[in-house]
C-alpha atoms as a PDB file:
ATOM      1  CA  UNK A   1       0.000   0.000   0.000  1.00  0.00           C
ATOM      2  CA  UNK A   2       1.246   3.119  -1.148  1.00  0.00           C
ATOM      3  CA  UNK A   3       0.994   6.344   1.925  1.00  0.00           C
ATOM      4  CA  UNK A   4       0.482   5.980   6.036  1.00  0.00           C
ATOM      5  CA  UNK A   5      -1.207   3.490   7.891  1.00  0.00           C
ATOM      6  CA  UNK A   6      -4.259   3.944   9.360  1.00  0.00           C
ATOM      7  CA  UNK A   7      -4.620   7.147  11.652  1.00  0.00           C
ATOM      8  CA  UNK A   8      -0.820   7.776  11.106  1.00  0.00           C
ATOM      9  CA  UNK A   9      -0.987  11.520  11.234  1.00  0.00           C
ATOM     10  CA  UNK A  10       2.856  12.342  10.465  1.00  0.00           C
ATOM     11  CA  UNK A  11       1.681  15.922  10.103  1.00  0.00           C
ATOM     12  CA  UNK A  12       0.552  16.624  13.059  1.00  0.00           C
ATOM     13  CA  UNK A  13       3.937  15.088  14.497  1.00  0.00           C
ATOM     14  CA  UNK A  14       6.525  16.801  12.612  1.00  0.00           C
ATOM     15  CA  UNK A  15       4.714  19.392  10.906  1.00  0.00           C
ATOM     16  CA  UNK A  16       5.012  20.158   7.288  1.00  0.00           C
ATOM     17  CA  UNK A  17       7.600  18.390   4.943  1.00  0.00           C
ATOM     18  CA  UNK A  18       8.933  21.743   3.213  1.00  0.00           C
ATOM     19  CA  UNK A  19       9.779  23.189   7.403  1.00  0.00           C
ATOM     20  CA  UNK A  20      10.999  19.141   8.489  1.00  0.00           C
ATOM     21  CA  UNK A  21      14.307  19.264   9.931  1.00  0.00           C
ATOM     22  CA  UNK A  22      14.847  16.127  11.742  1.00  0.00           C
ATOM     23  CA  UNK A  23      16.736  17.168  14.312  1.00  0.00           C
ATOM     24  CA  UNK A  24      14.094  19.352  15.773  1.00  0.00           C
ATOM     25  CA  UNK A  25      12.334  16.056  16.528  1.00  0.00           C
ATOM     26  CA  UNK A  26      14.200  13.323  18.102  1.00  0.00           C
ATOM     27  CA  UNK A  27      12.730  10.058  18.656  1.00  0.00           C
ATOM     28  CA  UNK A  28       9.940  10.930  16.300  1.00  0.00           C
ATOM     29  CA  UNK A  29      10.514   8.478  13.124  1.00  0.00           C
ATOM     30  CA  UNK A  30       8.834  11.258  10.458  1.00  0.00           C
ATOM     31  CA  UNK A  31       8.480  10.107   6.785  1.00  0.00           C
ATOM     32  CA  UNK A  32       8.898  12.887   4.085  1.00  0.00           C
ATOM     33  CA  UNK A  33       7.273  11.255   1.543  1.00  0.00           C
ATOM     34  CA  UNK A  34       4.365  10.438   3.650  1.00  0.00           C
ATOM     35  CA  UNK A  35       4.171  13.956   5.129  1.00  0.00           C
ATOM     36  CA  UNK A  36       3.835  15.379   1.692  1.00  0.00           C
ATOM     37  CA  UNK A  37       1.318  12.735   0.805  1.00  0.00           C
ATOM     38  CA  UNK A  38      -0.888  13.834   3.889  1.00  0.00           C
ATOM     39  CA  UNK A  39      -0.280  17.277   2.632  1.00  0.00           C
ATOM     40  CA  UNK A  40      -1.119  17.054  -0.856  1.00  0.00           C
ATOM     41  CA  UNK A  41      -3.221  13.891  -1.243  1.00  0.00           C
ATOM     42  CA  UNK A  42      -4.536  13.361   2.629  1.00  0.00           C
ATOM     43  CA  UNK A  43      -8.374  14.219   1.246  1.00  0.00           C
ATOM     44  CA  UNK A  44     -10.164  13.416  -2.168  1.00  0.00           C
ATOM     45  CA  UNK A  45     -10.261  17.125  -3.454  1.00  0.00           C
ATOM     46  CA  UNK A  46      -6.690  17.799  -2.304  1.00  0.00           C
ATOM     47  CA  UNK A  47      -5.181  14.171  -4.144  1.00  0.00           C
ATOM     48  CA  UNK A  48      -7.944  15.745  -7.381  1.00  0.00           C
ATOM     49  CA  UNK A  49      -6.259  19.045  -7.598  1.00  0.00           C
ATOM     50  CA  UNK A  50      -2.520  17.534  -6.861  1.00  0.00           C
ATOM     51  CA  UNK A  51      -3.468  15.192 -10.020  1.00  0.00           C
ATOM     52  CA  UNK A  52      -4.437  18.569 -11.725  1.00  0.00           C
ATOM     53  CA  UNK A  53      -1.500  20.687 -10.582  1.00  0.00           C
ATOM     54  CA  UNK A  54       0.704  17.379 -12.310  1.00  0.00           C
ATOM     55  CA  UNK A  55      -0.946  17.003 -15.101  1.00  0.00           C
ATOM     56  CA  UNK A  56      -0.496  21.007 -15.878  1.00  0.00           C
ATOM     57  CA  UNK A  57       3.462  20.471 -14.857  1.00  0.00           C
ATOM     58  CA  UNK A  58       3.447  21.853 -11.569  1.00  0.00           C
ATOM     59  CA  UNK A  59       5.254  19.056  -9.533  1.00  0.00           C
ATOM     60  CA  UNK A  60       6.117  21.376  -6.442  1.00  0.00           C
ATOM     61  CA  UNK A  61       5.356  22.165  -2.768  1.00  0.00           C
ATOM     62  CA  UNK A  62       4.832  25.112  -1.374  1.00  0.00           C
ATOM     63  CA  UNK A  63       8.355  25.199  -0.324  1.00  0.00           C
ATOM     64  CA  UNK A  64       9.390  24.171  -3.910  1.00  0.00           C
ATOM     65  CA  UNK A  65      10.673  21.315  -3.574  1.00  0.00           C
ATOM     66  CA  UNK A  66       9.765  18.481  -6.316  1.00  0.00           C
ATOM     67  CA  UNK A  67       6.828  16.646  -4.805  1.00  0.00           C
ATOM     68  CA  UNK A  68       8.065  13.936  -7.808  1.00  0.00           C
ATOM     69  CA  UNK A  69      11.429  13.555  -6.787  1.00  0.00           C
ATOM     70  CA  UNK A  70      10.338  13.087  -2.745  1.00  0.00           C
ATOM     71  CA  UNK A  71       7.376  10.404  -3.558  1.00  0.00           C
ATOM     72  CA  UNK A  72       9.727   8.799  -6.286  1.00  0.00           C
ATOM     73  CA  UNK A  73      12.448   8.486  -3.675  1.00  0.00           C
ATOM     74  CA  UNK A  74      10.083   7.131  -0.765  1.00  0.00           C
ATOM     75  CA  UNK A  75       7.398   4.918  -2.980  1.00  0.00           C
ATOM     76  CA  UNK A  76       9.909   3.766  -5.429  1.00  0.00           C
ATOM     77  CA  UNK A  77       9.397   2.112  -8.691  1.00  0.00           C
ATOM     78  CA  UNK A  78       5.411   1.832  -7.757  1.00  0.00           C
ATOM     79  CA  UNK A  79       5.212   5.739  -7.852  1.00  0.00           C
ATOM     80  CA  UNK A  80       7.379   5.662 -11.139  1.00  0.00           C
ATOM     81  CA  UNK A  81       5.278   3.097 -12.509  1.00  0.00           C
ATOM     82  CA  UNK A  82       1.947   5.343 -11.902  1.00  0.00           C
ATOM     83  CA  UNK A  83       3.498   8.799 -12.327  1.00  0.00           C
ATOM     84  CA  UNK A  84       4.734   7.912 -15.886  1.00  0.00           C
ATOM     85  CA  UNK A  85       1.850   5.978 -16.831  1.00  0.00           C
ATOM     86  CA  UNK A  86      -0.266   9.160 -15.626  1.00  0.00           C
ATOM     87  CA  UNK A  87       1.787  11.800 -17.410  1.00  0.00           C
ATOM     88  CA  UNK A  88       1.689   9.896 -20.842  1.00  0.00           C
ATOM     89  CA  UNK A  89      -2.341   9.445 -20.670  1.00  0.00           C
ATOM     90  CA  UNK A  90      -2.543  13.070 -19.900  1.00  0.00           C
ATOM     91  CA  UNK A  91       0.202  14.517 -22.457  1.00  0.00           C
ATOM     92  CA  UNK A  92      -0.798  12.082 -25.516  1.00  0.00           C
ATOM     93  CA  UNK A  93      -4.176  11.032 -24.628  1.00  0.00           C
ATOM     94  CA  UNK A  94      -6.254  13.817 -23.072  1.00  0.00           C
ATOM     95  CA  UNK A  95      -4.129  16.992 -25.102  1.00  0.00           C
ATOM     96  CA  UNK A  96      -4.560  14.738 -28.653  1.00  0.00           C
ATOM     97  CA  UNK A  97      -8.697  14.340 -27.921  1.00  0.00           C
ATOM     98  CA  UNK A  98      -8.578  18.291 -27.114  1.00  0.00           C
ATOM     99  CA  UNK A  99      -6.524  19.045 -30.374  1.00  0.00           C
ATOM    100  CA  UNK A 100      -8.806  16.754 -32.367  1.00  0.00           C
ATOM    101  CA  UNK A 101     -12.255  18.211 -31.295  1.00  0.00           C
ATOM    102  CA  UNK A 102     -10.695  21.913 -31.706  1.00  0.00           C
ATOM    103  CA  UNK A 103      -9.812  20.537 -35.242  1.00  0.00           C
ATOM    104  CA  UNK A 104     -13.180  19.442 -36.070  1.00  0.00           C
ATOM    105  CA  UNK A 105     -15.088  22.309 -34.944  1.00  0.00           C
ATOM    106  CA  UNK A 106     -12.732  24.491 -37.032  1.00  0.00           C
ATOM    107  CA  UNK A 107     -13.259  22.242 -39.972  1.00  0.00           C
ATOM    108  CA  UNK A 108     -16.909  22.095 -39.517  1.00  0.00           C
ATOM    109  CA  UNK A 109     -16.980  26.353 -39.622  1.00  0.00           C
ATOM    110  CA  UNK A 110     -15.072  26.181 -42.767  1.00  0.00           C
ATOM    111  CA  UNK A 111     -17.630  23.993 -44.429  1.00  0.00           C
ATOM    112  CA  UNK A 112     -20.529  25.899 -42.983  1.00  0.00           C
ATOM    113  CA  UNK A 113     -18.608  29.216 -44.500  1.00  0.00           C
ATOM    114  CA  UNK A 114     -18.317  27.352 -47.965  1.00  0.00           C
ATOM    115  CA  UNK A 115     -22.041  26.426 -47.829  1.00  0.00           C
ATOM    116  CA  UNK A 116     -22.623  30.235 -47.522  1.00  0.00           C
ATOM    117  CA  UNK A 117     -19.728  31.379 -49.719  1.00  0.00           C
ATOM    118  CA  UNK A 118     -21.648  29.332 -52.372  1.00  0.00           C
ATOM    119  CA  UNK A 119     -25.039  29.779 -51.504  1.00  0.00           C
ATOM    120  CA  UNK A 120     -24.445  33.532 -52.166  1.00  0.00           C
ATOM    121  CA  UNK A 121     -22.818  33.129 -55.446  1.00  0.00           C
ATOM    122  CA  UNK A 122     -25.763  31.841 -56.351  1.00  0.00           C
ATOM    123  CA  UNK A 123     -27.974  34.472 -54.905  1.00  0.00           C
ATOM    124  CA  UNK A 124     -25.669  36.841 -56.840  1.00  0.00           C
ATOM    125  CA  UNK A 125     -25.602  35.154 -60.242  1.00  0.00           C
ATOM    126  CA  UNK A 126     -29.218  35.053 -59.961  1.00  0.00           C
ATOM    127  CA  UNK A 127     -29.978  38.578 -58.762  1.00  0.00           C
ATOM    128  CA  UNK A 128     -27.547  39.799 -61.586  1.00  0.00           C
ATOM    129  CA  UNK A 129     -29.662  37.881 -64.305  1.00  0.00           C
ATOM    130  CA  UNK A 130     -32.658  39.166 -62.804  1.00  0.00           C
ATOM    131  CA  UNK A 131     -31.525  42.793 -63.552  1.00  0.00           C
ATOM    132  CA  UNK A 132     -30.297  42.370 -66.235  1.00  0.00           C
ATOM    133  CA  UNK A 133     -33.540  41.205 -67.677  1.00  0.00           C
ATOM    134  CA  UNK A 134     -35.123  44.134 -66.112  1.00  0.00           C
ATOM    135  CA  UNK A 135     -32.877  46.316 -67.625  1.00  0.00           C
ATOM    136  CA  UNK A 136     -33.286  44.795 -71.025  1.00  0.00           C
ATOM    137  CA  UNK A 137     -37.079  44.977 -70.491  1.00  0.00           C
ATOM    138  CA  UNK A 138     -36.572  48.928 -70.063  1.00  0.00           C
ATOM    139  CA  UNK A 139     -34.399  50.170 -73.075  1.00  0.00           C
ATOM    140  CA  UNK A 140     -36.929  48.165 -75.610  1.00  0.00           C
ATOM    141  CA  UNK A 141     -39.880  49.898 -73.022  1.00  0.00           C
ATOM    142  CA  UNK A 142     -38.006  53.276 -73.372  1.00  0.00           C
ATOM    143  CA  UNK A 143     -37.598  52.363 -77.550  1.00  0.00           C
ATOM    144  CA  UNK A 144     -34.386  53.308 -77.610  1.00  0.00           C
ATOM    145  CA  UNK A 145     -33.774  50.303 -80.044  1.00  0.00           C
ATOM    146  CA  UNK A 146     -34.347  51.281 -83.355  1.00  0.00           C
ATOM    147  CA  UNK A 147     -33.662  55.273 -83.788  1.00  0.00           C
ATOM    148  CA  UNK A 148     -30.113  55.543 -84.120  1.00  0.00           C
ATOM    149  CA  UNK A 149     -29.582  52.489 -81.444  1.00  0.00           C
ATOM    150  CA  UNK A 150     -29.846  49.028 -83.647  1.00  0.00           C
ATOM    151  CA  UNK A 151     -31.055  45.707 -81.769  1.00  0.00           C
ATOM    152  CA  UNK A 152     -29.214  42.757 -83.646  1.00  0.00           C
ATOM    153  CA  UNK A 153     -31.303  40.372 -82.561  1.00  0.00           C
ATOM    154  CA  UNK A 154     -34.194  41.040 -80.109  1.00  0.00           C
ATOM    155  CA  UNK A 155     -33.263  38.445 -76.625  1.00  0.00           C
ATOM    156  CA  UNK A 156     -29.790  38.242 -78.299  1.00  0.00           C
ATOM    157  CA  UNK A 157     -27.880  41.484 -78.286  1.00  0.00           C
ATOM    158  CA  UNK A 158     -27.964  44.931 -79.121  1.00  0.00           C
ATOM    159  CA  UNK A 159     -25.916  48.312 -79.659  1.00  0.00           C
ATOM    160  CA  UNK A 160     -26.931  51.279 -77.987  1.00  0.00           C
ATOM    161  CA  UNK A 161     -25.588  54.684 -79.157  1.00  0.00           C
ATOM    162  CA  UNK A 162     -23.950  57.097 -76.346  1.00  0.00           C
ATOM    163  CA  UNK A 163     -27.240  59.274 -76.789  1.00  0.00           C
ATOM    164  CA  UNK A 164     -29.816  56.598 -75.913  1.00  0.00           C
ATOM    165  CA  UNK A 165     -27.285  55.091 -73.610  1.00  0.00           C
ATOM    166  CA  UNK A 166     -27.320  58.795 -71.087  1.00  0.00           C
ATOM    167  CA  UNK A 167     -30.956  58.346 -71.656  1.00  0.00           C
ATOM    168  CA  UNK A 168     -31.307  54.823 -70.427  1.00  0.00           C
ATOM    169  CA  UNK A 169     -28.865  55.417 -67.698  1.00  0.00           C
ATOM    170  CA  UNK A 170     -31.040  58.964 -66.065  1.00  0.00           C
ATOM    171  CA  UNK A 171     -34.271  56.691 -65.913  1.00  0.00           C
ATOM    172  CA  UNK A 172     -35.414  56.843 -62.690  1.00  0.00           C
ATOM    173  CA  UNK A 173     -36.881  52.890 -62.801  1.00  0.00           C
ATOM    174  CA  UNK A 174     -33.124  52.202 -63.738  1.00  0.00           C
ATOM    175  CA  UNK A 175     -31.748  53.940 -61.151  1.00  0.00           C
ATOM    176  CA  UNK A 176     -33.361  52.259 -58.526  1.00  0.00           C
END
């Protein structure tokens, strides 16, 4: 079993690991490692956020002093074993999910922005034909075709002359 026995309370004996000098308590057999276990993993929330502070890098007391090196150097190769097993779930495992759904949501925008990229090309092409037609409509409303403009073929083309052309162009239904 990894930490204290039961209701060992090496705290309260020797105070806190970072202040332990062992000569200020003789007779009193006080465990680093297990001090800074009390310390830093004595309670469920405390052993939580310890996990946290590791898995973000931060591996010292308050003192400090490498919490990894003192529990590596008390618990031995069954801290190793757990500590390095730990650190590669968190560094590949949980940062590769996190940099795969930040992936996907960015490649899901840039489809979404295609989808509208496209979907207003198509409201454009449309809207331009549908002046156009308009416009068409006007100049052979306005009979500018056929003074000294020429239509060469009625839905196919037609010239305009710079005359009927200002004309076309100062019509208010144009305009708008």
């Amino acid at each position: 079993l990894l930490g204290p026995a039961e209701g060992q309370d090496q705290t309260r004996m020797c105070g806190f690991a970072d202040d332990y000098n062992p000569s200020d308590y003789p007779g009193v057999d006080c465990i680093v490692h297990y001090m800074y276990g009390e310390e830093f993993c004595g309670t469920l929330a405390s052993s939580m956020f310890t996990a946290f502070r590791f898995m973000l890098g931060d591996f010292s007391s308050r003192g400090g002093n490498s919490l990894v090196v003192a529990f590596s150097e008390g618990y031995g190769w069954k801290f190793n074993a757990v500590f390095i097993t730990w650190m590669i779930i968190v560094n590949y495992g949980f940062y590769n999910i996190i940099s795969a759904l930040f992936v996907d949501a960015t490649i899901s925008g840039l489809k979404h922005n295609d989808a509208k990229r496209k979907l207003v090309r198509q409201y454009e092409r449309s809207f331009v034909r549908s002046k156009l037609k308009e416009l068409v409509s006007r100049i052979e409303m306005m009979d500018c075709v056929g003074r000294k403009s020429r239509m060469v073929s009625r839905s196919d083309s037609f010239d305009l002359c710079e005359e009927d052309f200002v004309r076309v162009m100062e019509d208010d239904q144009v305009k708008r």
